[in-house]
PDB file of N, CA and C in Angstrom:
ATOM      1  N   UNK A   1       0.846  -1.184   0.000  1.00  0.00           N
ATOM      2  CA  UNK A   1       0.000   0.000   0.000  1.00  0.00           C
ATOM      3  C   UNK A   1       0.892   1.249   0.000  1.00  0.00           C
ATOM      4  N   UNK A   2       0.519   2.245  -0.870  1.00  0.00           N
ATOM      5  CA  UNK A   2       1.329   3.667  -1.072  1.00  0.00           C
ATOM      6  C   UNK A   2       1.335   4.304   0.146  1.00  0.00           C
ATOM      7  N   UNK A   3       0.219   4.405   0.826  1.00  0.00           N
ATOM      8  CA  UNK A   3       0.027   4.811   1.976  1.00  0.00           C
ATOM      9  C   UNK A   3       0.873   4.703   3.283  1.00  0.00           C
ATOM     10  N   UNK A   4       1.004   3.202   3.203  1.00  0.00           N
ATOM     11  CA  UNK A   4       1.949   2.821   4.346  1.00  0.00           C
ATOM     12  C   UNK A   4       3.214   3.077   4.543  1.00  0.00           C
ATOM     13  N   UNK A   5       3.890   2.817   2.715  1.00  0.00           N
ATOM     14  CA  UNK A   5       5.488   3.376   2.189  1.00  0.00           C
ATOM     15  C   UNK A   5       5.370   4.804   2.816  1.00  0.00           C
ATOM     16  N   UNK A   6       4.277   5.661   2.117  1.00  0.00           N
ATOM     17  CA  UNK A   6       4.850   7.038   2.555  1.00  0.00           C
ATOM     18  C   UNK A   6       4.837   7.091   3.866  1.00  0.00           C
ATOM     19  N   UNK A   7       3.936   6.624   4.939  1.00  0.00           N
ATOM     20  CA  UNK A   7       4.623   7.011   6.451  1.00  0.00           C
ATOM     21  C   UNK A   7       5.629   6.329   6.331  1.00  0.00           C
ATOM     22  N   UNK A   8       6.023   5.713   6.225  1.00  0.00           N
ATOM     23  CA  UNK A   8       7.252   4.854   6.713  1.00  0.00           C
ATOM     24  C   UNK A   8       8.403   5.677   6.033  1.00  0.00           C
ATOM     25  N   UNK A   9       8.010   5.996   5.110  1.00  0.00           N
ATOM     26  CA  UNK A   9       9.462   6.911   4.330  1.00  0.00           C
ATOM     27  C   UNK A   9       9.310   8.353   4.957  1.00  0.00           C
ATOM     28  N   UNK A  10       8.307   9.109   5.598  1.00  0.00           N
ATOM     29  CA  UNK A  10       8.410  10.156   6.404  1.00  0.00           C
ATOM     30  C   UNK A  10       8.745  10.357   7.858  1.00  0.00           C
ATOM     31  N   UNK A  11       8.621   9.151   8.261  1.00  0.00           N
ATOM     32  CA  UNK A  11       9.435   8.419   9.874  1.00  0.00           C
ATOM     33  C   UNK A  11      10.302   8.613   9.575  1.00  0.00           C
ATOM     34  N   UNK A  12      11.368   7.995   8.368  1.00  0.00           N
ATOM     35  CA  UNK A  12      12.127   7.394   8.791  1.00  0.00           C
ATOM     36  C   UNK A  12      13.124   8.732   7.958  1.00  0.00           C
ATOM     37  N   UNK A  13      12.402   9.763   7.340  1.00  0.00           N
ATOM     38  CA  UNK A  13      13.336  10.908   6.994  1.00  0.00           C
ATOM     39  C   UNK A  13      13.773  11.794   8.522  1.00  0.00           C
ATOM     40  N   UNK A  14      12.429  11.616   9.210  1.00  0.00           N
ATOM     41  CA  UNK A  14      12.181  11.898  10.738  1.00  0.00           C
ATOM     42  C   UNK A  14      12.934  11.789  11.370  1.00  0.00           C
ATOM     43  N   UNK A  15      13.282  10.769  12.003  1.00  0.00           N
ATOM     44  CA  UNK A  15      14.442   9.595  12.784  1.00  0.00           C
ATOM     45  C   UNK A  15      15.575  10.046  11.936  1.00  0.00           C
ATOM     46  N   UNK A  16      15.945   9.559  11.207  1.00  0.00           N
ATOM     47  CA  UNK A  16      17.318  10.024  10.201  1.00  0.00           C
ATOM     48  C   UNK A  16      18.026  11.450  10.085  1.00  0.00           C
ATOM     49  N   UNK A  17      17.010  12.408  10.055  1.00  0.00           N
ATOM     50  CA  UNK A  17      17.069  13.777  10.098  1.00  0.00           C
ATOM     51  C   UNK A  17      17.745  14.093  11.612  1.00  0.00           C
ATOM     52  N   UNK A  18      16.937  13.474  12.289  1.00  0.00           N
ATOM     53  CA  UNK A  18      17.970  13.977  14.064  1.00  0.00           C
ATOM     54  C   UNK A  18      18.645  13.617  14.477  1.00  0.00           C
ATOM     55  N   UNK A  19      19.197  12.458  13.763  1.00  0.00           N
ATOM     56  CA  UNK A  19      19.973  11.852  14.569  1.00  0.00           C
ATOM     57  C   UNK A  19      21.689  12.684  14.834  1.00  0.00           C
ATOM     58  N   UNK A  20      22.348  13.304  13.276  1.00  0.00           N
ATOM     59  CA  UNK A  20      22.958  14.522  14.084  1.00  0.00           C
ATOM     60  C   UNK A  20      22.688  15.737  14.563  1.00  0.00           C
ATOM     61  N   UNK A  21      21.973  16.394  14.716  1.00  0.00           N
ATOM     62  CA  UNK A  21      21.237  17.451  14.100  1.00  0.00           C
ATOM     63  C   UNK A  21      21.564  17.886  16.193  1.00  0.00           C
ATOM     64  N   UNK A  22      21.317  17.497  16.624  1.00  0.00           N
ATOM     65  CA  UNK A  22      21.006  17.903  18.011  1.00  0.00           C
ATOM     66  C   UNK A  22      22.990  17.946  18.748  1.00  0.00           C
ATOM     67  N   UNK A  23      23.782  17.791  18.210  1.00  0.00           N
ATOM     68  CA  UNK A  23      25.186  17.425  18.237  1.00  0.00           C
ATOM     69  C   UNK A  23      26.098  18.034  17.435  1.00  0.00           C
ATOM     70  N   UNK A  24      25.158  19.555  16.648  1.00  0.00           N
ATOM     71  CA  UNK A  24      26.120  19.836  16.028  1.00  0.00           C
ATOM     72  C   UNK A  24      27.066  21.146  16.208  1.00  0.00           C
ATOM     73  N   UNK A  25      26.845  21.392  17.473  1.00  0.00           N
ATOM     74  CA  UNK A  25      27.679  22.537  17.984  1.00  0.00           C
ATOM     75  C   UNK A  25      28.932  21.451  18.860  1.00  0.00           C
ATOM     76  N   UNK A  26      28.798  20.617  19.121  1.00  0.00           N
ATOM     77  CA  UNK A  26      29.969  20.054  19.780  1.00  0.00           C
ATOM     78  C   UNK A  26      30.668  19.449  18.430  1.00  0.00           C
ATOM     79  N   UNK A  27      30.496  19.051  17.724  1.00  0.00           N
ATOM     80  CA  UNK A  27      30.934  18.590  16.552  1.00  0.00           C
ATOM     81  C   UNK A  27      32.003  19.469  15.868  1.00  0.00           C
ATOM     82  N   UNK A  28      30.949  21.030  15.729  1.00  0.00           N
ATOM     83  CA  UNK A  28      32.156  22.291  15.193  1.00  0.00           C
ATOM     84  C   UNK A  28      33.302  22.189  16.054  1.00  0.00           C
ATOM     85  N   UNK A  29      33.153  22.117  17.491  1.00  0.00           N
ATOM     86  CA  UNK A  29      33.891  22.085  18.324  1.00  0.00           C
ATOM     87  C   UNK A  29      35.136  21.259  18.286  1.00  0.00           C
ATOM     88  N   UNK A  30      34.907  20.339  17.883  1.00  0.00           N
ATOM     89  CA  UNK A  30      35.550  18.812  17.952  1.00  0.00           C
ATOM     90  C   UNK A  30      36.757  19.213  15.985  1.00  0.00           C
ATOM     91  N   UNK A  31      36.273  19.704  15.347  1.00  0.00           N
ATOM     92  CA  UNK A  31      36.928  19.785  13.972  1.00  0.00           C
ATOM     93  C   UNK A  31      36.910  21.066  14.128  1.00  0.00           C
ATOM     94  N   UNK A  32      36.936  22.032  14.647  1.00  0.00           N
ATOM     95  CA  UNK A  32      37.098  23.828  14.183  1.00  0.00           C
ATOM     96  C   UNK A  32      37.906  24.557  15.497  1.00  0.00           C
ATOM     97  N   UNK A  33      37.852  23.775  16.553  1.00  0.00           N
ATOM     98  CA  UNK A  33      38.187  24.421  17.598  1.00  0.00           C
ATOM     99  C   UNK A  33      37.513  25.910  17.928  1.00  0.00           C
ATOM    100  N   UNK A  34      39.292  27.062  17.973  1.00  0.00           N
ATOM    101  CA  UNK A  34      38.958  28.195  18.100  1.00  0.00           C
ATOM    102  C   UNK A  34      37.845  28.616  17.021  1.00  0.00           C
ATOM    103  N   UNK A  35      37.758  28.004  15.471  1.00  0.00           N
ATOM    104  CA  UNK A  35      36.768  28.776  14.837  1.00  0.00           C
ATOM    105  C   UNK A  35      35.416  28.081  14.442  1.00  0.00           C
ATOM    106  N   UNK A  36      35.144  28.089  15.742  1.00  0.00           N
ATOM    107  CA  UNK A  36      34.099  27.196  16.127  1.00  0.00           C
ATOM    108  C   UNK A  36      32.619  27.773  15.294  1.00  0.00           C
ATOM    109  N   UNK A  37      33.162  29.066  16.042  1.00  0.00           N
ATOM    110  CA  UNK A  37      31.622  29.980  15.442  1.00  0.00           C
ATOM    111  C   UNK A  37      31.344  30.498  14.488  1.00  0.00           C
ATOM    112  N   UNK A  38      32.722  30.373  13.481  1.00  0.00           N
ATOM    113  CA  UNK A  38      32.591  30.748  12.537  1.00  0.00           C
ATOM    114  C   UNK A  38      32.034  29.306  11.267  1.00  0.00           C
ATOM    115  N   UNK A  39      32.783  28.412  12.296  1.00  0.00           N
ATOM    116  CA  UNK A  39      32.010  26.760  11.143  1.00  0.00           C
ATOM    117  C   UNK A  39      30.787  26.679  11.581  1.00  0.00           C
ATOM    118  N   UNK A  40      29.825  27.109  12.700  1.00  0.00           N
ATOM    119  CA  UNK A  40      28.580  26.781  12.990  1.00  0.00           C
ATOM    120  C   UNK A  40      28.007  28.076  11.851  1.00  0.00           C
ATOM    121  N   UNK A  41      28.668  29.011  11.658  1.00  0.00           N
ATOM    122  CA  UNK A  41      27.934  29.719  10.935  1.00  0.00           C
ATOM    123  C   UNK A  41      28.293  29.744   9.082  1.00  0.00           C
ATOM    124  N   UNK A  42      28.773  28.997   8.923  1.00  0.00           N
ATOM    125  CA  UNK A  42      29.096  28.315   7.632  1.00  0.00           C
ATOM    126  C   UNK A  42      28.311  27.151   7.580  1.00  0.00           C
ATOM    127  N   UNK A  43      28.085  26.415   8.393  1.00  0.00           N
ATOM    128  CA  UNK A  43      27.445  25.217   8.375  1.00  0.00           C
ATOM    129  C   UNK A  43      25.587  25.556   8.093  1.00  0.00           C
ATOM    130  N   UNK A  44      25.496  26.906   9.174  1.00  0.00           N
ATOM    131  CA  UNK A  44      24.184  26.979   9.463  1.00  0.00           C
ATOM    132  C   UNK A  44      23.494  27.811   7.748  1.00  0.00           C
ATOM    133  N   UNK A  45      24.903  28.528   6.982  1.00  0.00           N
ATOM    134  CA  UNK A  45      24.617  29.214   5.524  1.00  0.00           C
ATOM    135  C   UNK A  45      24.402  28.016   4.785  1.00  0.00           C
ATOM    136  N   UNK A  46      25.300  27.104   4.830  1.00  0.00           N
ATOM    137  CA  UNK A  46      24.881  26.001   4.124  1.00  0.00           C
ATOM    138  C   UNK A  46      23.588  25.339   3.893  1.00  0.00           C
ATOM    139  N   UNK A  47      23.196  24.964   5.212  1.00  0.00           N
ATOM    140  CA  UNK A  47      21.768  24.078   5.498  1.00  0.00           C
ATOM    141  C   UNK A  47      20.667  24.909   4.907  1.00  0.00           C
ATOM    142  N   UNK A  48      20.813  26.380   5.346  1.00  0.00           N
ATOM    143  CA  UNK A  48      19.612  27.161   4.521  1.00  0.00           C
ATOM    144  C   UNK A  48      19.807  27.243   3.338  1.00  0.00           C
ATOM    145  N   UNK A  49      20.232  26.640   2.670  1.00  0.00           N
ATOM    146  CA  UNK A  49      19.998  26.953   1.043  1.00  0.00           C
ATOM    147  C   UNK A  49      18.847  25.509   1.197  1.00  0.00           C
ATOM    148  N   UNK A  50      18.790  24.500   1.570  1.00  0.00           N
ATOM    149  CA  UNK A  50      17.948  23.708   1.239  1.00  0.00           C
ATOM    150  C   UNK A  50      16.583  24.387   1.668  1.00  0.00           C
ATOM    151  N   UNK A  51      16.192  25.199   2.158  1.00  0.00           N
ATOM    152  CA  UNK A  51      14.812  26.125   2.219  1.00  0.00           C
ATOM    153  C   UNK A  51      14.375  26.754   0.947  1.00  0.00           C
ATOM    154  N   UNK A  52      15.415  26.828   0.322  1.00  0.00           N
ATOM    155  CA  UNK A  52      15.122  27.614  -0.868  1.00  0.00           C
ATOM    156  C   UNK A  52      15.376  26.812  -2.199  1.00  0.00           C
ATOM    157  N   UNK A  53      16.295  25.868  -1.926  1.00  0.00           N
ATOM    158  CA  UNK A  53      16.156  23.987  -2.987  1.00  0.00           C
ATOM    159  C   UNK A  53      15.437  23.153  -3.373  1.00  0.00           C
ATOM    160  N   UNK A  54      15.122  22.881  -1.528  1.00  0.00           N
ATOM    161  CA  UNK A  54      14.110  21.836  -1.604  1.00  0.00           C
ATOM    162  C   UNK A  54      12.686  21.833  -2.290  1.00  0.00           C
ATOM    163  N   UNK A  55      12.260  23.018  -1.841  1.00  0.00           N
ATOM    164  CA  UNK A  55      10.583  23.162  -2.588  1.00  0.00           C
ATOM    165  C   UNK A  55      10.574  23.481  -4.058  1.00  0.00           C
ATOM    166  N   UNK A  56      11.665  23.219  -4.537  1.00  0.00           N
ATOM    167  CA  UNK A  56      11.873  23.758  -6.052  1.00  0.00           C
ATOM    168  C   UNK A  56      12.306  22.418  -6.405  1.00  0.00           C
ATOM    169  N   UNK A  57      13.046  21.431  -6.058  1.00  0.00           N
ATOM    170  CA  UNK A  57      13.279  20.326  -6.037  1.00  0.00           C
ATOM    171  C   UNK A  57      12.210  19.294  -6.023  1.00  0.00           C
ATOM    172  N   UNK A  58      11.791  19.549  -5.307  1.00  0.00           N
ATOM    173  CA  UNK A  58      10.435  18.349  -4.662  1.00  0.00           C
ATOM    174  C   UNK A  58       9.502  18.553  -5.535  1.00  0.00           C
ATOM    175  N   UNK A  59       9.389  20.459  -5.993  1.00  0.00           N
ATOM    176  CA  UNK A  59       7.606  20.000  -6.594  1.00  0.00           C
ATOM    177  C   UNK A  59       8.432  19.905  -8.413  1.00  0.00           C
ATOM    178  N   UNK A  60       9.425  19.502  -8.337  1.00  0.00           N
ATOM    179  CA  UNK A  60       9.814  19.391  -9.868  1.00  0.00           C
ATOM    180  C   UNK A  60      10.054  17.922  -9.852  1.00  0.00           C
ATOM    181  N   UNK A  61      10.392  17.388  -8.738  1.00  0.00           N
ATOM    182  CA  UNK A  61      10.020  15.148  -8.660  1.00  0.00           C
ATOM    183  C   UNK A  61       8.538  15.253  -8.960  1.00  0.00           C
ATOM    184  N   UNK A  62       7.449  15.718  -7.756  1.00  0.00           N
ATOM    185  CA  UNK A  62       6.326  15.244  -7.937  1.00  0.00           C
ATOM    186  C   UNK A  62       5.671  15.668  -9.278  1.00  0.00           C
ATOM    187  N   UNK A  63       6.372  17.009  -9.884  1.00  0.00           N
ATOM    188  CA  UNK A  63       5.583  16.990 -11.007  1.00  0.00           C
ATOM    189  C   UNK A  63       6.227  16.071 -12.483  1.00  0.00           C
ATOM    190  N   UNK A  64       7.371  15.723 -11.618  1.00  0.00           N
ATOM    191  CA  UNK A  64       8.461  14.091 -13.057  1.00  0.00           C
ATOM    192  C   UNK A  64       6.866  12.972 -12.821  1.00  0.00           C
ATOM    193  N   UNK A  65       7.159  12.727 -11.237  1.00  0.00           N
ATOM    194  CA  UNK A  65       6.193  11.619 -11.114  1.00  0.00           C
ATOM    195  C   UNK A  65       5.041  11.759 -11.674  1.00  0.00           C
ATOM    196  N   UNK A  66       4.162  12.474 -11.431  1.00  0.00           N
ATOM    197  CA  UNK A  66       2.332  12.406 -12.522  1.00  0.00           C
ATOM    198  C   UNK A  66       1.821  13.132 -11.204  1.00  0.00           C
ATOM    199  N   UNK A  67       2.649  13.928 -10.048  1.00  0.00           N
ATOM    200  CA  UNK A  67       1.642  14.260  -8.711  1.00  0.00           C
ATOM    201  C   UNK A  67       1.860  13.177  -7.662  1.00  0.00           C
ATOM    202  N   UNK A  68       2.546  12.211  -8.035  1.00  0.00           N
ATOM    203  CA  UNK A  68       2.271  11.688  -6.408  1.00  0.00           C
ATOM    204  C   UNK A  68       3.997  11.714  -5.635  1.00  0.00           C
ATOM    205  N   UNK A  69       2.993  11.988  -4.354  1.00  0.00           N
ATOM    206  CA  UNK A  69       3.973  12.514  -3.538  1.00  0.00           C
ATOM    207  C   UNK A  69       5.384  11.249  -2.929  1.00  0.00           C
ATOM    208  N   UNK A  70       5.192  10.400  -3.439  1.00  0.00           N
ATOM    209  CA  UNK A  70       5.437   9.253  -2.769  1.00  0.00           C
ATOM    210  C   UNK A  70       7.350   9.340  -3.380  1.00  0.00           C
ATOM    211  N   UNK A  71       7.586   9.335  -4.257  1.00  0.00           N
ATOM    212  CA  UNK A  71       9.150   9.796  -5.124  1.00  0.00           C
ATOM    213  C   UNK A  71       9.526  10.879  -4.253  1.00  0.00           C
ATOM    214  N   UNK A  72       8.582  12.054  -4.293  1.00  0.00           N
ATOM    215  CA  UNK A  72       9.629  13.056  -3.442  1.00  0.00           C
ATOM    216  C   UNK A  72      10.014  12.755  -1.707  1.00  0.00           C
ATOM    217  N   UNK A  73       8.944  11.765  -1.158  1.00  0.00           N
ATOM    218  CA  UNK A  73       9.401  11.089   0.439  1.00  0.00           C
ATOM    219  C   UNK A  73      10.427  10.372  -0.051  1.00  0.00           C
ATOM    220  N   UNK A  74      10.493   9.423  -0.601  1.00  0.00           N
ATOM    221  CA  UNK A  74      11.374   8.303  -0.764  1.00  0.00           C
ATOM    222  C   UNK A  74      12.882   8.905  -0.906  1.00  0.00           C
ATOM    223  N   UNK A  75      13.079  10.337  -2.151  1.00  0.00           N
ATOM    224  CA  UNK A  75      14.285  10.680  -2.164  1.00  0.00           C
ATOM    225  C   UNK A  75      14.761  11.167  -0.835  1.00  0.00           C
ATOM    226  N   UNK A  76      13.868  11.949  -0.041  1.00  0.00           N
ATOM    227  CA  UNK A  76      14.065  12.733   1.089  1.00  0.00           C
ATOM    228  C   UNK A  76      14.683  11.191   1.961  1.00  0.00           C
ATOM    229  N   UNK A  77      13.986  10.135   2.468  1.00  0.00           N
ATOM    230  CA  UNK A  77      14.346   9.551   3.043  1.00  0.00           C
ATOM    231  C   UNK A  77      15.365   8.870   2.576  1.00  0.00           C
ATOM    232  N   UNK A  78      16.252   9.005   1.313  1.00  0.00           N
ATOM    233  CA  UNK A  78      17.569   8.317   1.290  1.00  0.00           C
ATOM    234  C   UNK A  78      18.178   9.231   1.392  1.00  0.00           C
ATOM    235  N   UNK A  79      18.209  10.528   0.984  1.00  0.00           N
ATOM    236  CA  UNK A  79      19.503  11.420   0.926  1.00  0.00           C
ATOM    237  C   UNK A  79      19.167  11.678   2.843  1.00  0.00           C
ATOM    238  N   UNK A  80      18.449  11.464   3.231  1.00  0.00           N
ATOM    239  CA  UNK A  80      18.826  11.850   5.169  1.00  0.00           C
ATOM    240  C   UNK A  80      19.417  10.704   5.818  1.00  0.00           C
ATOM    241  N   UNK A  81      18.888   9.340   5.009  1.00  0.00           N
ATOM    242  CA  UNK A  81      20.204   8.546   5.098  1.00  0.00           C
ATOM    243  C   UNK A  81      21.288   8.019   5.217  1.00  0.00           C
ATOM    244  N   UNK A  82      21.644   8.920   3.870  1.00  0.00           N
ATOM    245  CA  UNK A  82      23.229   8.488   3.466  1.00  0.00           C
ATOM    246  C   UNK A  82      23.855   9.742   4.643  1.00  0.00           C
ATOM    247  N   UNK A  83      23.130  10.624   4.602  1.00  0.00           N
ATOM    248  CA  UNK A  83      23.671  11.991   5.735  1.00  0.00           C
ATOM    249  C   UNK A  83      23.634  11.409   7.309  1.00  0.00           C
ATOM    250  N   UNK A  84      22.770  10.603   7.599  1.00  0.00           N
ATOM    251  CA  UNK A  84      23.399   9.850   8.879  1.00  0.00           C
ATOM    252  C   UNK A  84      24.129   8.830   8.663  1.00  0.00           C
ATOM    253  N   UNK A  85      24.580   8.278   7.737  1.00  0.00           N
ATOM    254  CA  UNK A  85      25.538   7.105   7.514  1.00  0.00           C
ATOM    255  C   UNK A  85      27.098   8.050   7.867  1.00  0.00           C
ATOM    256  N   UNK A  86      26.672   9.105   6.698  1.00  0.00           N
ATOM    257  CA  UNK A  86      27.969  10.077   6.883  1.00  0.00           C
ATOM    258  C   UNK A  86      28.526  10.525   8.100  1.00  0.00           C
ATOM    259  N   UNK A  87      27.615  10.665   8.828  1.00  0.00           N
ATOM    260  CA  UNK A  87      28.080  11.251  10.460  1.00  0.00           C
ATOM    261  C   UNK A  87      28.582  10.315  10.816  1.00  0.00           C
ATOM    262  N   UNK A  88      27.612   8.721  11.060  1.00  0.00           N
ATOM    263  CA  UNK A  88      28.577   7.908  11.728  1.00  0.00           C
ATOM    264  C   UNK A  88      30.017   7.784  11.284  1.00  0.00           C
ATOM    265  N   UNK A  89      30.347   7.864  10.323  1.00  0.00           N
ATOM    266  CA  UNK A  89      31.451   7.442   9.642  1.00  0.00           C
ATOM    267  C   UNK A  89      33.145   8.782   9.944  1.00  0.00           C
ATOM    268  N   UNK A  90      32.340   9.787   9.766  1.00  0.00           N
ATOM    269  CA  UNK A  90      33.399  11.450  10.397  1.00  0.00           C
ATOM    270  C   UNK A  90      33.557  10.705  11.705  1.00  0.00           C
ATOM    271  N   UNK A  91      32.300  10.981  11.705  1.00  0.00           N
ATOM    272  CA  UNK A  91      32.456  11.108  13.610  1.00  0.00           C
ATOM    273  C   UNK A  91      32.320  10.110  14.563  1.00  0.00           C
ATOM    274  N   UNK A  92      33.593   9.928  15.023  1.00  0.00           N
ATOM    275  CA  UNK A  92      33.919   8.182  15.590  1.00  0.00           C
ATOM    276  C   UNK A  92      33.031   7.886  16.775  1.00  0.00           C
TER     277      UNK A  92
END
C-alpha cells in the first residue's frame, strides 16, 4: 500500500534527520576548535539553502512523477540517510 510506504518513508526521513542534528555545535567544536563559530555559521549558511532547494526540487520530482507525492518522500528519506551514515562514519 502507497500509503503505508509514505509514512514509513516520512518516519524514517524523521528519525534520520535527528539523529545529528542535536550534536552539532559540539561537533564544530571537535573539527574547528577556536573557529568554532565561525564553522557553525558556515554550516548553518549552508543548510539554509535547502529552504530555498528543496521546494523547487520536490515540486519538480512530484511533477516528473504524474503528482504523487510518494518519489519526493522516498528521495528525502535516502539522501537523510546516506547523511546519517555520513556522520557515523566522520564522527567516531
Amino acid at each position: 500500500d502507497s500509503l503505508a510506504v509514505l509514512i514509513i518513508a516520512l518516519a524514517a526521513a524523521g528519525f534520520f534527520g535527528g539523529i545529528g542534528g542535536f550534536a552539532m555545535y559540539a561537533i564544530a567544536q571537535q573539527f574547528a576548535g577556536q573557529s568554532s563559530g565561525a564553522w557553525v555559521g558556515v554550516v548553518n549558511g549552508i543548510g539554509n539553502t535547502s529552504g530555498i532547494v528543496g521546494p523547487l526540487l520536490t515540486g519538480w520530482v512530484i511533477q516528473a512523477a504524474g503528482g504523487d507525492y510518494l518519489a519526493a518522500f522516498l528521495i528525502t528519506a535516502a539522501i537523510t540517510f546516506a547523511a546519517a551514515l555520513w556522520w557515523l562514519w566522520v564522527v567516531p
